[in-house]
N, C-alpha and C. Protein backbone atom coordinates (compact mmCIF):
# COMPACT_ATOMS: atom_id res chain seq x y z
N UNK A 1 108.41 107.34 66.72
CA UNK A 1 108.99 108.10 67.81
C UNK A 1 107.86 108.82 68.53
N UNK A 2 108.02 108.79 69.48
CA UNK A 2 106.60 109.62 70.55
C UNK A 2 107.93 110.54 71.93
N UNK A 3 106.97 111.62 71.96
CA UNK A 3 107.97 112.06 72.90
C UNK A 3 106.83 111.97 74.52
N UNK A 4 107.24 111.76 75.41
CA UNK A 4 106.83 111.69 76.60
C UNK A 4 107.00 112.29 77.36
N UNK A 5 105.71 113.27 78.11
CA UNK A 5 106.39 114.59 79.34
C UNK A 5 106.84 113.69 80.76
N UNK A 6 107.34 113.94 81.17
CA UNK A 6 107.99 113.75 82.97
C UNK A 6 108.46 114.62 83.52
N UNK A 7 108.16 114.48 85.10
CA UNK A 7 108.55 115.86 86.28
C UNK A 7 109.33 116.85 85.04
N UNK A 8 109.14 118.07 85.11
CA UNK A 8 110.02 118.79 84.63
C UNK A 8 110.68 118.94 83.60
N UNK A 9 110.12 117.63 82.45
CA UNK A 9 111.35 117.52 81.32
C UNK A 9 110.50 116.53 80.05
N UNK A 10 111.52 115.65 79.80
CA UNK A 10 110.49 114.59 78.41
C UNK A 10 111.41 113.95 78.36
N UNK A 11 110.65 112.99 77.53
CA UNK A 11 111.63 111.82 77.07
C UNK A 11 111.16 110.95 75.75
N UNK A 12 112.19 110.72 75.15
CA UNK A 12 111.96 110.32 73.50
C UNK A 12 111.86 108.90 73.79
N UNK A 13 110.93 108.35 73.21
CA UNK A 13 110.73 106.53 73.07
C UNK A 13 110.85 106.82 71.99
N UNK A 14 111.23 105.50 71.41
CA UNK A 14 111.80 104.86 70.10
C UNK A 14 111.06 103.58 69.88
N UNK A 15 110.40 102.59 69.06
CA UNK A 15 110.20 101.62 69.08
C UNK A 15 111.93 100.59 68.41
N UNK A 16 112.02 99.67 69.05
CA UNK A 16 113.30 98.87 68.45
C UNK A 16 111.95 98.19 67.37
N UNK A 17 113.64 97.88 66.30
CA UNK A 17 112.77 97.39 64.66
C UNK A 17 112.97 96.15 65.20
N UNK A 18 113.34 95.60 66.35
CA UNK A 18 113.73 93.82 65.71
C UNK A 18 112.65 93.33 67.23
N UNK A 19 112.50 94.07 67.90
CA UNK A 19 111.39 93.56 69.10
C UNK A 19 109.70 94.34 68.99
N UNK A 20 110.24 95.30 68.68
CA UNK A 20 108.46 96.29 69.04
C UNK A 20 108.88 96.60 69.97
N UNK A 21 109.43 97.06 71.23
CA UNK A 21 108.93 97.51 72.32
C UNK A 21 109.68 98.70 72.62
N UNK A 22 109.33 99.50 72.71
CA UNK A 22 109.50 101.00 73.19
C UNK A 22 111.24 100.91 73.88
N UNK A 23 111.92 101.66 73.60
CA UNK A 23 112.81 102.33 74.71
C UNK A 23 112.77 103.68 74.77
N UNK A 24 113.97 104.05 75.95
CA UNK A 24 114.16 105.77 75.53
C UNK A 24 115.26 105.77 74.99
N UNK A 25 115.50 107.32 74.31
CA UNK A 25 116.20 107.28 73.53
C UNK A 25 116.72 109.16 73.80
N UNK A 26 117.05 109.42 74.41
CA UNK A 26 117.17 111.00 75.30
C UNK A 26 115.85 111.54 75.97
N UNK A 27 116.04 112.62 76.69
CA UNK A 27 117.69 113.08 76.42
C UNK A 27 117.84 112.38 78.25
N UNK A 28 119.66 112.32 78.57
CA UNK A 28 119.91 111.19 79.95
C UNK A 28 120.44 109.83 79.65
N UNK A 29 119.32 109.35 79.14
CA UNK A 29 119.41 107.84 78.88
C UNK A 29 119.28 107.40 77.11
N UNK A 30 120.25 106.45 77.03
CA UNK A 30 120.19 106.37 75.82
C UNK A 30 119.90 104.45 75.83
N UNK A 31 118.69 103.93 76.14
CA UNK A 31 118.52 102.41 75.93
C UNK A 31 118.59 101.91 74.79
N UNK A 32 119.15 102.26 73.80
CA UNK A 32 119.21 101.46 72.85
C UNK A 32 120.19 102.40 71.54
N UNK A 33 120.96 101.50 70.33
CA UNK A 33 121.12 102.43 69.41
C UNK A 33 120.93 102.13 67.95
N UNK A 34 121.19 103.15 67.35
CA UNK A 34 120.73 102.91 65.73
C UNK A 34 122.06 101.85 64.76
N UNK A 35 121.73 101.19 64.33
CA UNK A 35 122.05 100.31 63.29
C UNK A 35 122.61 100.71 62.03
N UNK A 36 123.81 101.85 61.98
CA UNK A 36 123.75 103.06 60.98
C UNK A 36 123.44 102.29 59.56
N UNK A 37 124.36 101.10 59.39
CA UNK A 37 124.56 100.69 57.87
C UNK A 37 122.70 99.48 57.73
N UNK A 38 122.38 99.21 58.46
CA UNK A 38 120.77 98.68 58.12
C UNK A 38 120.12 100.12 58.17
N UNK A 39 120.28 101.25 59.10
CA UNK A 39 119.34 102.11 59.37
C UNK A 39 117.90 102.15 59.83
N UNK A 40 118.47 101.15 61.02
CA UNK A 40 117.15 100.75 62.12
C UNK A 40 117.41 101.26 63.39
N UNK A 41 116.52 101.17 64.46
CA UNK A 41 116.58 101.57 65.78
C UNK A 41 116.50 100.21 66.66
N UNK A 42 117.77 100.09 67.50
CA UNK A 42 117.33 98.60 68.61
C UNK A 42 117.47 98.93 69.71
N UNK A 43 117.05 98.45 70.71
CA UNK A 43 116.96 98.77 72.18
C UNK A 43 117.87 98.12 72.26
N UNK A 44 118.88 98.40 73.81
CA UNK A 44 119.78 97.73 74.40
C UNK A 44 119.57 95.71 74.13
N UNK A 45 118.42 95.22 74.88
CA UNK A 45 117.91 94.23 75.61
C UNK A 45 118.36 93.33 73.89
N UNK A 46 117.81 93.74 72.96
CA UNK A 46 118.07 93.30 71.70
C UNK A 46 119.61 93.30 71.20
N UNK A 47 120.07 94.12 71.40
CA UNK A 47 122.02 94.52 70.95
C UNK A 47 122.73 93.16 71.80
N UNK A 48 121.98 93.24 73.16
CA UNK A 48 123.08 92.14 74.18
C UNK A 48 122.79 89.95 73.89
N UNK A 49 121.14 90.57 73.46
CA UNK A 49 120.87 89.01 73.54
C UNK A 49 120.85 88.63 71.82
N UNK A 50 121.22 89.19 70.86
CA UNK A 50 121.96 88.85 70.03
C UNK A 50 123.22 89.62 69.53
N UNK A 51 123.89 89.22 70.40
CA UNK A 51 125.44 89.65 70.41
C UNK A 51 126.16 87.83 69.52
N UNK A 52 126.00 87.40 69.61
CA UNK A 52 126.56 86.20 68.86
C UNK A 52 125.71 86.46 67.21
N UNK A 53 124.78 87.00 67.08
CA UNK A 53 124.05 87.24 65.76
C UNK A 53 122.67 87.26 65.54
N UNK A 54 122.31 87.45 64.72
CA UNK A 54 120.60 87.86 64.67
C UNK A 54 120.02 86.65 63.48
N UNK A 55 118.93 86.31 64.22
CA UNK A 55 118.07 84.48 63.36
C UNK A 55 117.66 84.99 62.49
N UNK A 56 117.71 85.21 61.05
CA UNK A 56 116.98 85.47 60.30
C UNK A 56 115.67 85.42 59.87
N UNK A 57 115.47 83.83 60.32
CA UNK A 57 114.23 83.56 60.66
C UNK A 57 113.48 83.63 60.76
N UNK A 58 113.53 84.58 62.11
CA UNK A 58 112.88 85.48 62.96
C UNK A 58 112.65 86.87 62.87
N UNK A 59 113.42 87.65 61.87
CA UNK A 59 112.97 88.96 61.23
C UNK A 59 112.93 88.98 59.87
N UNK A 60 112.16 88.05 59.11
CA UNK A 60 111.53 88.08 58.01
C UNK A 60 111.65 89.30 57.12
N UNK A 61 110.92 90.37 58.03
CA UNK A 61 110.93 91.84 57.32
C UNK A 61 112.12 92.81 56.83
N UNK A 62 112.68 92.13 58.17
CA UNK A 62 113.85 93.05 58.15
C UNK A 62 114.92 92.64 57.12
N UNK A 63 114.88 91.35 57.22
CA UNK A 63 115.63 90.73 56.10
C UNK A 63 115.54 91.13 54.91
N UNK A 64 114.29 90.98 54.35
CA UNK A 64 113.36 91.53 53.01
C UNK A 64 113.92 92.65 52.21
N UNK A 65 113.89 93.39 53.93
CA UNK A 65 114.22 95.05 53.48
C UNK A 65 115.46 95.28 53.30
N UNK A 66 116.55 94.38 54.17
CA UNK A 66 117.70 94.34 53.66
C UNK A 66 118.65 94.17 52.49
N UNK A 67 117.61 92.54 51.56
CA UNK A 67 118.04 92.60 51.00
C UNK A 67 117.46 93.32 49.79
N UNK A 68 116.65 94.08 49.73
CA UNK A 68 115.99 94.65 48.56
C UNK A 68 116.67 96.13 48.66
N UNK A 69 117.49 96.41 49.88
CA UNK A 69 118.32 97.65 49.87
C UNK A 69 119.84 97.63 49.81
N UNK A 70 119.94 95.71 49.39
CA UNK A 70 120.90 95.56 49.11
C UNK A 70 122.23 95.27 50.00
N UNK A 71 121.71 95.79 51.08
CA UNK A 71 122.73 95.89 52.25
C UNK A 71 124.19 94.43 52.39
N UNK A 72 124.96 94.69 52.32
CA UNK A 72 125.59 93.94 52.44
C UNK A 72 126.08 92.68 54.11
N UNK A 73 125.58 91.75 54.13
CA UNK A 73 125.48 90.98 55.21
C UNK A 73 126.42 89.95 55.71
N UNK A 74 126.85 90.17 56.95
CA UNK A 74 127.73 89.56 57.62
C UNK A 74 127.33 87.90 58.43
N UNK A 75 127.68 86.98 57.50
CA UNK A 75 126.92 85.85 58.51
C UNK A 75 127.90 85.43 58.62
N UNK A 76 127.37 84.16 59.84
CA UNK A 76 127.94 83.80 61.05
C UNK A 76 127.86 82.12 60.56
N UNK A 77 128.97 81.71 61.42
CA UNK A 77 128.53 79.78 61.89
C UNK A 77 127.16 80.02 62.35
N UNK A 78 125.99 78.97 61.38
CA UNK A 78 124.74 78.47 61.62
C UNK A 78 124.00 79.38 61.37
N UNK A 79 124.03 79.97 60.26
CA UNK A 79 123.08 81.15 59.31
C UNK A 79 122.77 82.10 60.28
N UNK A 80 123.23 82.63 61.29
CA UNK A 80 123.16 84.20 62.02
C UNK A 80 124.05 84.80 61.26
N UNK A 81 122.91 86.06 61.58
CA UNK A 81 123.81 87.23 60.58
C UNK A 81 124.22 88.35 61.97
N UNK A 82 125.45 88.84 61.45
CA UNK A 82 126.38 89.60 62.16
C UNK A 82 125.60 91.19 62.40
N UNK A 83 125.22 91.86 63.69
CA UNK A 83 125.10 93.21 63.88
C UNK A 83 125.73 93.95 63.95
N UNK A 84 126.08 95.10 62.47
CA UNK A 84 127.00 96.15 62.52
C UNK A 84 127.33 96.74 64.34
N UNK A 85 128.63 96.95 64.14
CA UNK A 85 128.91 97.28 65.45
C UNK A 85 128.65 98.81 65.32
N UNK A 86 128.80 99.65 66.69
CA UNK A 86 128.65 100.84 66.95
C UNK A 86 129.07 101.66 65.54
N UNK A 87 128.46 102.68 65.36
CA UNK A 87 129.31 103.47 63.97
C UNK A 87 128.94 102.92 62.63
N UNK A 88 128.40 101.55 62.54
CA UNK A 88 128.46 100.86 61.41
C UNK A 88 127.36 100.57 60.79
């Protein structure tokens, strides 16, 4: 987390766990949200373009960490795994 000054005020960046790339995260704008039951941070851009499910594949780490924390996982037709919805 890094906080950032602007005109008059600040703003919280967040890195998302499943891209790297910065969003904000208050106060105003909220680009992205937390993953309560993994307990990660994702930017919007990540939530919308795996809305059908997340490649495992492709987050190695996250997986790792998942399953070594046990987390219980929601997969999908063609080994995507399901992103807790809002709250979850």
């Amino acid at each position: 987390m890094r906080v950032e000054p602007t005109a008059g005020s600040f703003k919280v960046m967040i890195p998302c766990e499943l891209c790297g790339r910065e969003f904000q995260f208050g106060p105003h704008r909220y680009a992205g949200r937390k993953v309560v039951s993994w307990n990660i941070m994702i930017c919007e851009t990540c939530d919308q373009m795996n809305h059908d499910g997340l490649d495992p594949h492709r987050h190695p780490e996250l997986m790792r960490r998942l399953q070594a924390e046990r987390v219980a996982l929601r997969r999908l037709p063609g080994g995507f795994i399901a992103i807790p919805a809002f709250g979850h």
